[in-house]
C-alpha atoms as a PDB file:
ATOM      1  CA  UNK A   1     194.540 138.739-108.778  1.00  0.00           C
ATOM      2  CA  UNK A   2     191.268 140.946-108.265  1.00  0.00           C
ATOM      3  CA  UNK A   3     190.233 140.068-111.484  1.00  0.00           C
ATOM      4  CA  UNK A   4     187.671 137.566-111.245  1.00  0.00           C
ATOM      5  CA  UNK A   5     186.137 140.289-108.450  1.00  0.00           C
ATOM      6  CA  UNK A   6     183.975 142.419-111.596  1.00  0.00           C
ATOM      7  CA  UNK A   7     182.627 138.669-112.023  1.00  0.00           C
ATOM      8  CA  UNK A   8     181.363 138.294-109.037  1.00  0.00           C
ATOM      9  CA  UNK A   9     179.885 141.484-108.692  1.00  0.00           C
ATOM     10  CA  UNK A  10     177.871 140.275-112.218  1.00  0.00           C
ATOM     11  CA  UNK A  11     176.585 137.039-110.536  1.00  0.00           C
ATOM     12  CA  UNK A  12     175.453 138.825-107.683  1.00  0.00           C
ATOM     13  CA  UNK A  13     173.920 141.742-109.506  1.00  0.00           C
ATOM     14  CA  UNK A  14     172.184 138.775-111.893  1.00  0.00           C
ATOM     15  CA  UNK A  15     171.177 136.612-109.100  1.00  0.00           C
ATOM     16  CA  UNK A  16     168.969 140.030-107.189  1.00  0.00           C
ATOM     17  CA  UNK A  17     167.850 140.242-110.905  1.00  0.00           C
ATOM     18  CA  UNK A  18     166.621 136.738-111.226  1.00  0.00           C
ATOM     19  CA  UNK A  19     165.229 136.851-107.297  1.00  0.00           C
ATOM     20  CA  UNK A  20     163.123 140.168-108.428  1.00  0.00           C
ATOM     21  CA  UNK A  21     161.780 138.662-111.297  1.00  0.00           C
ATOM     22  CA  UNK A  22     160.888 135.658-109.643  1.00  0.00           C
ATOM     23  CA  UNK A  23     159.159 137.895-107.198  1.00  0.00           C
ATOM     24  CA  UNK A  24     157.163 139.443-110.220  1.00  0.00           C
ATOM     25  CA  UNK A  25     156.353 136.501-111.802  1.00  0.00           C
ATOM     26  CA  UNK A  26     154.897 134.844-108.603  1.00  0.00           C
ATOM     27  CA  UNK A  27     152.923 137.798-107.692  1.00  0.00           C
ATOM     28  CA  UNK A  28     151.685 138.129-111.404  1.00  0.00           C
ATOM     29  CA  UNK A  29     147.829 137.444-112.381  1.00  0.00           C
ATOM     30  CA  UNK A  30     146.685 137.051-115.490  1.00  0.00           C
ATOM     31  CA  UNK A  31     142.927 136.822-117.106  1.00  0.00           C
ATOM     32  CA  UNK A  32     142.079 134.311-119.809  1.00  0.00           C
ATOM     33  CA  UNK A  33     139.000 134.800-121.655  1.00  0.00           C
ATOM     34  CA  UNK A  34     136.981 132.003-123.735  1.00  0.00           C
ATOM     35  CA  UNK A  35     136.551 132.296-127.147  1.00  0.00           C
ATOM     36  CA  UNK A  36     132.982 133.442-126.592  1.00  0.00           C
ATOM     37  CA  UNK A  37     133.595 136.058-123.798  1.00  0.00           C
ATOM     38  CA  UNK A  38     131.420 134.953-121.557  1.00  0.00           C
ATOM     39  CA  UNK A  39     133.907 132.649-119.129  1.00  0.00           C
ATOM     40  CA  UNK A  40     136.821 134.766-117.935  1.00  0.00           C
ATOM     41  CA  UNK A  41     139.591 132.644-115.658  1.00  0.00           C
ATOM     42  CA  UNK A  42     141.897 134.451-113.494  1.00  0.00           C
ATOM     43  CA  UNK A  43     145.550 132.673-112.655  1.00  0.00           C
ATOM     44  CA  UNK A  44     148.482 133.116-111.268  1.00  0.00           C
ATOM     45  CA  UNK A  45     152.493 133.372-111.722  1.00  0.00           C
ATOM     46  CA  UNK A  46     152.288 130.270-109.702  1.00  0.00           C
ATOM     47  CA  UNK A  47     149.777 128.182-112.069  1.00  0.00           C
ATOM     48  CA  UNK A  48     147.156 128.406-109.795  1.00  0.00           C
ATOM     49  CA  UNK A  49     143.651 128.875-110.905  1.00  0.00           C
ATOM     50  CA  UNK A  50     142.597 132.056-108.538  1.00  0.00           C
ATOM     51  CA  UNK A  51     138.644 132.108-109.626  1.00  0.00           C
ATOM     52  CA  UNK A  52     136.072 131.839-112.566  1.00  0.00           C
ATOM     53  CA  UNK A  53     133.294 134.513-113.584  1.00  0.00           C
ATOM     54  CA  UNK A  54     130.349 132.896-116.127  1.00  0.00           C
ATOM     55  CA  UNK A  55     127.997 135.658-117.438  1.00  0.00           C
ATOM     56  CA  UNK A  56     124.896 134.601-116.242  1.00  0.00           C
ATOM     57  CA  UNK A  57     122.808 135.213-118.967  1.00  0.00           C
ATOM     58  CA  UNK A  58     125.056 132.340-120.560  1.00  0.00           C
ATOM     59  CA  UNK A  59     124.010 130.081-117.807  1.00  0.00           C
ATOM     60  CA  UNK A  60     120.359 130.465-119.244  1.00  0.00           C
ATOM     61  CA  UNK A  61     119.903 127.458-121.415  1.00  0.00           C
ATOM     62  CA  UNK A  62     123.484 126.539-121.998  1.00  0.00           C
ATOM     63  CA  UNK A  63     124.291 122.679-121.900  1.00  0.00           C
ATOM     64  CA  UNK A  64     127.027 121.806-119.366  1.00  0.00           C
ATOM     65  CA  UNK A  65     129.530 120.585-122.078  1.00  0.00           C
ATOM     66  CA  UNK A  66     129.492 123.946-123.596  1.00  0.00           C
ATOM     67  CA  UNK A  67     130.431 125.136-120.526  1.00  0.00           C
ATOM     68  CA  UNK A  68     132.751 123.225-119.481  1.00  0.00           C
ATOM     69  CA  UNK A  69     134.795 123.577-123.111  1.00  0.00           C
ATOM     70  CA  UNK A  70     134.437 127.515-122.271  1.00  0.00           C
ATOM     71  CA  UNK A  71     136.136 126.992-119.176  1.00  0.00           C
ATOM     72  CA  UNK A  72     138.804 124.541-120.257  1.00  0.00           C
ATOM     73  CA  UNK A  73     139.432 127.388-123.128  1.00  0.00           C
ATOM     74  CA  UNK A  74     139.465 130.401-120.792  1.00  0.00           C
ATOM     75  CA  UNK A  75     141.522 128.398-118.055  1.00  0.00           C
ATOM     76  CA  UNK A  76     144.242 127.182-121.045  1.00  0.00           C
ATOM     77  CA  UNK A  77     144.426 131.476-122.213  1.00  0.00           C
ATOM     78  CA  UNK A  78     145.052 132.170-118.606  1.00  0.00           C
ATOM     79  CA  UNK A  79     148.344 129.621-118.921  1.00  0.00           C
ATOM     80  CA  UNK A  80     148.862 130.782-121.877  1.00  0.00           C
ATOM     81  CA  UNK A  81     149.511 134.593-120.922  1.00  0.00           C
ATOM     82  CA  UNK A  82     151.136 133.546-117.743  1.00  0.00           C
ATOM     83  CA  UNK A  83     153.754 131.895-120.170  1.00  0.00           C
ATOM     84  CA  UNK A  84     154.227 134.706-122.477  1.00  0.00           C
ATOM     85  CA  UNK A  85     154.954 136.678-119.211  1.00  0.00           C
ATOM     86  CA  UNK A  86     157.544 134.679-117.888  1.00  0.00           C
ATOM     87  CA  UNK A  87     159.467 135.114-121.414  1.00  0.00           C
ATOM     88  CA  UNK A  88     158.695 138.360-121.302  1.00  0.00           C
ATOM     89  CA  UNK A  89     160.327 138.940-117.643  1.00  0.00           C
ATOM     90  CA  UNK A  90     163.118 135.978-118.388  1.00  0.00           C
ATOM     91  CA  UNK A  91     163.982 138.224-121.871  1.00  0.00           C
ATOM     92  CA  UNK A  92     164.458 141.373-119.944  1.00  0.00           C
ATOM     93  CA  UNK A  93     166.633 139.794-117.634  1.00  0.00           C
ATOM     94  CA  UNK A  94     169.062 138.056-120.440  1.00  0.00           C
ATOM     95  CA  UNK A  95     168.443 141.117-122.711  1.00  0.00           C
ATOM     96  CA  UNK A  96     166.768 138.722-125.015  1.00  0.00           C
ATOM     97  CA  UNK A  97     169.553 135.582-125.136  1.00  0.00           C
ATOM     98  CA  UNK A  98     168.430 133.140-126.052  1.00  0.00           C
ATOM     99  CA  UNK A  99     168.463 130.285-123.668  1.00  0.00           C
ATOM    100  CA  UNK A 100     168.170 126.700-125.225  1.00  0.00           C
ATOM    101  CA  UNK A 101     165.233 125.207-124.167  1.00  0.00           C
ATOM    102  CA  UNK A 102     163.422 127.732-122.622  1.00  0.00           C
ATOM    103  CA  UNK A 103     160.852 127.840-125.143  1.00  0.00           C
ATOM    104  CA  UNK A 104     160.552 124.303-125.232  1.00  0.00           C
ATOM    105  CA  UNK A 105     159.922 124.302-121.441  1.00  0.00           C
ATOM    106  CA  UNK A 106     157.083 126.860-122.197  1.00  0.00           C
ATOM    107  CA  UNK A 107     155.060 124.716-124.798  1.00  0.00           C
END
């Protein structure tokens, strides 16, 4: 009858896991850097672009599509490392199951 009980106690353990790496994941930053170095772009577990640093000596002379390619590519490896942490937390917590279409959801 007290069975199912060691169950529970799993979901419940799982479900503090899940809320603490939630927690982590939120409270996560991450720096992207263009492929040139000189745009960095900080973001958060939450998507959110948190700021932008330019070098300014690549401000001297540099034409504003440049620029703004630098910071689409800086912004995207932000994402991008916000992503592989999330897989990296969500792996820990499954001890790396593999969970259809969580990669998928990642792309």
């Amino acid at each position: 009858m007290l069975k199912g009980l060691g169950d529970i106690g799993n979901l419940m353990r799982l479900q503090k896991d899940m809320k603490g790496a939630q927690k982590r994941i939120m409270g996560a930053t991450r720096e992207g850097t263009s492929p040139n170095g000189m745009v960095k772009a900080v973001m958060n577990g939450e998507y959110r672009l948190m700021g932008i640093s330019i070098d300014p000596d690549y401000l001297k002379g540099v034409l504003p599509r440049d620029l703004e390619a630098m910071i689409v590519a800086a912004t995207n490896d932000a994402v991008d490392q916000i992503k592989e942490f999330y897989v990296s937390e969500m792996q820990k917590l499954t001890g790396g199951l593999d969970i259809p279409g969580l990669g998928a959801f990642l792309k």
